[in-house]
Protein backbone atom coordinates (compact mmCIF):
# COMPACT_ATOMS: atom_id res chain seq x y z
CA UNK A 1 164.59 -70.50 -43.20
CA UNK A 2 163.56 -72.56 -40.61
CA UNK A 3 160.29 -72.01 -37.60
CA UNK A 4 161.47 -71.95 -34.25
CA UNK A 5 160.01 -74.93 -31.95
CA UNK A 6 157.68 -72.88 -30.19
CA UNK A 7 157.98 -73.99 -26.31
CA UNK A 8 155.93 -75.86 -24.30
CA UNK A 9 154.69 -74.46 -21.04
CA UNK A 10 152.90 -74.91 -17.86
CA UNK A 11 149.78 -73.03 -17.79
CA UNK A 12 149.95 -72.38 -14.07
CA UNK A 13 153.68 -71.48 -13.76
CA UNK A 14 154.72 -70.95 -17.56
CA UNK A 15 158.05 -73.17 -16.81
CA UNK A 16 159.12 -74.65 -20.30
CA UNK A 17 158.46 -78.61 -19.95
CA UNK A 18 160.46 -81.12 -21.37
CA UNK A 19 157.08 -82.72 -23.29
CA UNK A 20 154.15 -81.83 -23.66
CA UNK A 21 151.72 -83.71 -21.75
CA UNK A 22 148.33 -85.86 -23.64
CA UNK A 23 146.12 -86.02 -20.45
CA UNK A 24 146.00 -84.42 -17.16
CA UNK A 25 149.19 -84.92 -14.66
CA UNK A 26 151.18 -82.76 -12.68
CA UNK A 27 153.87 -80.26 -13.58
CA UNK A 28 157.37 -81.31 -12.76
CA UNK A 29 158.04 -77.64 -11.57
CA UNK A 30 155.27 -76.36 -9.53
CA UNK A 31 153.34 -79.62 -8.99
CA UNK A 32 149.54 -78.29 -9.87
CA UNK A 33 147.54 -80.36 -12.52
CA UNK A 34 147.39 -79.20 -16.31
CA UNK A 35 144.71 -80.29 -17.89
CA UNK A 36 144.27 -81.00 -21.49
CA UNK A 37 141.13 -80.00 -23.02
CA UNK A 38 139.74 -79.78 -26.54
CA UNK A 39 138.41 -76.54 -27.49
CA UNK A 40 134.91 -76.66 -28.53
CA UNK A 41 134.90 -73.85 -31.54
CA UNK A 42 138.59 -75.20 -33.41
CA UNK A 43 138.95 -78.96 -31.61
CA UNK A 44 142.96 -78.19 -30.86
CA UNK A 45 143.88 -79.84 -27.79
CA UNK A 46 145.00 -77.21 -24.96
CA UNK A 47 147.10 -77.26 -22.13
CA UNK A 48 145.41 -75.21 -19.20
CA UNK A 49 144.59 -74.53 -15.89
CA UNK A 50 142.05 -76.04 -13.44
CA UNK A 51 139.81 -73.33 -13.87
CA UNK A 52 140.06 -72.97 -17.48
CA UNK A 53 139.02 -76.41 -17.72
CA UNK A 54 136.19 -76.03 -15.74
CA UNK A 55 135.29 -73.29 -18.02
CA UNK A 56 135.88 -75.58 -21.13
CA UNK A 57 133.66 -77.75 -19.58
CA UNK A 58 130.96 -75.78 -19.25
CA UNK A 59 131.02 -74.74 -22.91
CA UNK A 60 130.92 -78.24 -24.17
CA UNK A 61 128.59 -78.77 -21.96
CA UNK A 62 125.99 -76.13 -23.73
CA UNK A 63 127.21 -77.31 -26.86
CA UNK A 64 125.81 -80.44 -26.13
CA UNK A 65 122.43 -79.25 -24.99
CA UNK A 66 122.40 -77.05 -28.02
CA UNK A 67 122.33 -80.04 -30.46
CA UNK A 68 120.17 -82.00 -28.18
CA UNK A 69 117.38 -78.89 -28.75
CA UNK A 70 118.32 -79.28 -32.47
CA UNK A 71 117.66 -82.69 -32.65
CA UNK A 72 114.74 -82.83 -29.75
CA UNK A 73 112.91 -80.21 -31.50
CA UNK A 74 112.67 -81.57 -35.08
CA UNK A 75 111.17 -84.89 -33.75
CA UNK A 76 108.14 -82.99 -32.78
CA UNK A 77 108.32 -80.68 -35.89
CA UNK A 78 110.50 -77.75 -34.72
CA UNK A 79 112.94 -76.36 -36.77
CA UNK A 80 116.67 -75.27 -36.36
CA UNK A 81 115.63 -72.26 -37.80
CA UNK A 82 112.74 -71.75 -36.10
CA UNK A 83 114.75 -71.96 -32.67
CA UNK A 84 117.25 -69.49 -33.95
CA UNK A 85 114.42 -67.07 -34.62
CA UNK A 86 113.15 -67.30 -31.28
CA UNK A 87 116.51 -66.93 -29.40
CA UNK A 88 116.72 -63.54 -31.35
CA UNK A 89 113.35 -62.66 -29.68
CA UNK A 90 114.35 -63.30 -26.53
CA UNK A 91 117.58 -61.91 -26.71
CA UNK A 92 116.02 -58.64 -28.07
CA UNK A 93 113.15 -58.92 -25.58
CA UNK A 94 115.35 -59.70 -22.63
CA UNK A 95 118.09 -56.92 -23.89
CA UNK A 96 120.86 -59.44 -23.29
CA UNK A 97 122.06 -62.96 -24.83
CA UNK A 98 119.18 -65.71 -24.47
CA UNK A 99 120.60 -69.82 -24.31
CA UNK A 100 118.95 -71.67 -27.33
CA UNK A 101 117.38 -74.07 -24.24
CA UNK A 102 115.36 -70.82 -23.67
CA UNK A 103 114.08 -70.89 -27.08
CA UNK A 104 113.52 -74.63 -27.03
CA UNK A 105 111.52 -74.40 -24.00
CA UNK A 106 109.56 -71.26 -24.98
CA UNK A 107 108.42 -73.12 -28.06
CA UNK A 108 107.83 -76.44 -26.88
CA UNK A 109 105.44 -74.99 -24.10
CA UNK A 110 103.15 -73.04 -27.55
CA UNK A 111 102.87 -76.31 -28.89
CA UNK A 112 102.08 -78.18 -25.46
CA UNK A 113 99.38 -75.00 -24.70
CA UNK A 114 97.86 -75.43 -28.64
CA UNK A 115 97.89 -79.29 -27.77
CA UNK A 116 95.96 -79.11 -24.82
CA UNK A 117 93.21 -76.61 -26.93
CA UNK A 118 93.04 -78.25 -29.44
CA UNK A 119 92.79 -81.62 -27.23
CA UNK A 120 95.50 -83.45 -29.24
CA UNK A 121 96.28 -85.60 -26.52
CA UNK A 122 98.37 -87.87 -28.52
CA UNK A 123 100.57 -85.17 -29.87
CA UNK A 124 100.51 -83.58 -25.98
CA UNK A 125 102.22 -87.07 -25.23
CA UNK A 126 104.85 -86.75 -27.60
CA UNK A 127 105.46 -83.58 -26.84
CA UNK A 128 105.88 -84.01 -23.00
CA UNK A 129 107.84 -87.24 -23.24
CA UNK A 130 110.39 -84.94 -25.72
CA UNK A 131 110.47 -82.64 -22.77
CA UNK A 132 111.71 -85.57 -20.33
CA UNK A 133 114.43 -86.32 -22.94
CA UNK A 134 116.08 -82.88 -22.90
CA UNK A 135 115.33 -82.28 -19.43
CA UNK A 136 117.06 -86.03 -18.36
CA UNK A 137 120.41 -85.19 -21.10
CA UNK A 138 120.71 -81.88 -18.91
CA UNK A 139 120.69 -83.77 -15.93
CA UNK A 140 117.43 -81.62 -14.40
CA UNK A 141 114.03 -83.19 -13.25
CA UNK A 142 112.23 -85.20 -15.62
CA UNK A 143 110.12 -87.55 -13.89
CA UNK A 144 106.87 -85.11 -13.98
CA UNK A 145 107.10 -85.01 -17.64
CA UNK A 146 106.84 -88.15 -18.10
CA UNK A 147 103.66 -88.43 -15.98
CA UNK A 148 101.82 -85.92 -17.68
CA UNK A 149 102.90 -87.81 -21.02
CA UNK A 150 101.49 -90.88 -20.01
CA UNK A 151 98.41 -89.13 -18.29
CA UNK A 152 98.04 -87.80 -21.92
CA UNK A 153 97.58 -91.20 -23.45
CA UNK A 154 95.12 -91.48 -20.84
CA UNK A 155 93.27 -88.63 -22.77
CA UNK A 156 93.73 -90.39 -25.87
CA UNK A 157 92.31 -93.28 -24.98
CA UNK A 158 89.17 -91.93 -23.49
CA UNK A 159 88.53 -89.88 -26.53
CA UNK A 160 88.59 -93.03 -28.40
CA UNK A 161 86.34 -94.48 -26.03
CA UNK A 162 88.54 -97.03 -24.26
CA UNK A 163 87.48 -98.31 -21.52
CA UNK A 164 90.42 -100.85 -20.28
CA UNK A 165 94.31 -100.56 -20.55
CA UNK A 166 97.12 -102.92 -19.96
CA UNK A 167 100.73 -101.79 -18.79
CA UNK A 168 103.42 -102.99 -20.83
CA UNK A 169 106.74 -102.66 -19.63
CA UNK A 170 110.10 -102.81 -21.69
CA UNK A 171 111.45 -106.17 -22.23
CA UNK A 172 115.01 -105.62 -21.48
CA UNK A 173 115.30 -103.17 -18.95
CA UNK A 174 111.89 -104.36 -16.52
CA UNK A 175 113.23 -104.03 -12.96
CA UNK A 176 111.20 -106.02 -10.08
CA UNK A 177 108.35 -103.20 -9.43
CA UNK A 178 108.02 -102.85 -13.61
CA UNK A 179 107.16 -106.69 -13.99
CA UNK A 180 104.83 -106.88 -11.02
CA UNK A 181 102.18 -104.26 -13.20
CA UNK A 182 103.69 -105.91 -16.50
CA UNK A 183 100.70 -107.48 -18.52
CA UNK A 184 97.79 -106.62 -15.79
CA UNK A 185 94.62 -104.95 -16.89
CA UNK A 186 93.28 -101.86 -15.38
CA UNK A 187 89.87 -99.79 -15.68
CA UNK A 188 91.08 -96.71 -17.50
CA UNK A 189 88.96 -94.47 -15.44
CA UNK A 190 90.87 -96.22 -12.02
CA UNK A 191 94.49 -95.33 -14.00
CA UNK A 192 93.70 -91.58 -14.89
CA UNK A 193 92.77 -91.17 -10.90
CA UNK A 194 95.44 -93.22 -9.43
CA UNK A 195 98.17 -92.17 -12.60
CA UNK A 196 100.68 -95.06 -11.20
CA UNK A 197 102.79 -94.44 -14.43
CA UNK A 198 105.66 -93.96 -14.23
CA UNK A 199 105.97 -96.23 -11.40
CA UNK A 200 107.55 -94.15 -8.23
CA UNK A 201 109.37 -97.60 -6.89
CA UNK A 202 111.08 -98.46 -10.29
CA UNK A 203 114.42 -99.33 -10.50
CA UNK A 204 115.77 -99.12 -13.69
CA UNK A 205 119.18 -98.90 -14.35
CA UNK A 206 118.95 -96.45 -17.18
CA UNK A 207 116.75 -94.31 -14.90
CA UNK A 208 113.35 -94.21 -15.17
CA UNK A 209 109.99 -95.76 -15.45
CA UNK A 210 109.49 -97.05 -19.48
CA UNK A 211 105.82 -98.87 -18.59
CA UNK A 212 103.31 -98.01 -21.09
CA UNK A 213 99.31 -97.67 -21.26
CA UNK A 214 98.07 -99.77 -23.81
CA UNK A 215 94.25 -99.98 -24.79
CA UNK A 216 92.53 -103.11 -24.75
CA UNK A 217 89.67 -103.64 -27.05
CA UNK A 218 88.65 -107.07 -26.49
């Protein structure tokens, strides 16, 4: 006993095609686009509609920013499980289903708050500049995180009784406003009330500022 071929059909018009198509082109019978998409929960490639796509899109989207919260969140000493735990609090709290970016967020600003008590500006700086990692993957404003990271290492310097820092910029990736500041030395009380970093004018191509603070001690 043999399986029937099953056919092969447009999504928009369900006319049987003579192939089935590997990326997105038009139907021979009612000329709309299929699309072919993965699926993000079995990885089968799918012929579909426009919309459906879009849909797809957006799931693999979130499925992205899920893992980037995963793996965010454990360089600053959150937990997968952790997260988990929390979405279930806010779901229950909320009385509806809670993204685990909510949880992420929720328990990156405890640790940010318990930073800034416990004046662990160092920590605070790690903890912001995480923050402009997730927030630049999901494409949303990231540039005053990274100012209140460096504005942390301020902190930390101060505490340690700095008096002087020098910006460093990155050696690969210094655009023309970067290299100006590179390797000039600042009074550290001028930088925390000016704050230049990051530098507004930079022009990066990976799309932001990655000058430093570092102390001098001479």
């Amino acid at each position: 006993m043999t399986l029937a071929i099953q056919d092969i059909r447009c999504p928009n018009c369900f006319g049987i095609l003579e192939r089935k198509p590997l990326k997105k082109e038009r139907c021979p019978l009612c000329d709309r686009l299929i699309f072919v998409k993965t699926l993000p929960l079995t990885n089968k490639r799918t012929l579909m509609t426009e919309t459906d796509a879009g849909k797809i899109d957006e799931e693999w989207r979130q499925v992205e920013e899920e893992q980037a919260c995963i793996d965010i969140a454990k360089g600053v000493g959150i937990s997968r499980d952790a997260l988990v735990e929390r979405q279930g609090e806010l779901r229950r709290l909320m009385g509806k289903p809670a993204l685990l970016r909510g949880a992420f967020i929720s328990l990156m600003n405890e640790k940010i708050v318990q930073s800034i008590k416990q004046e662990q500006w160092d920590h605070l700086s790690k903890l912001y500049f995480a923050q402009t990692i997730f927030f630049r993957k999901s494409k949303e404003e990231f540039l005053s995180a990274i100012l209140k990271a460096r504005n942390a290492n301020l902190k930390e310097y101060k505490a340690r009784g700095i008096r002087k820092v020098e910006i460093l910029g990155s050696e690969r990736s210094s655009c023309g406003a970067c290299e100006a500041f590179k390797g000039k030395v600042f009074s550290l009380a001028d930088m925390m009330k000016t704050t230049p970093l990051p530098l507004r004018e930079c022009e990066n191509p990976i799309g932001y500022c990655r000058c430093v603070y570092a102390p001098v001690t001479d």
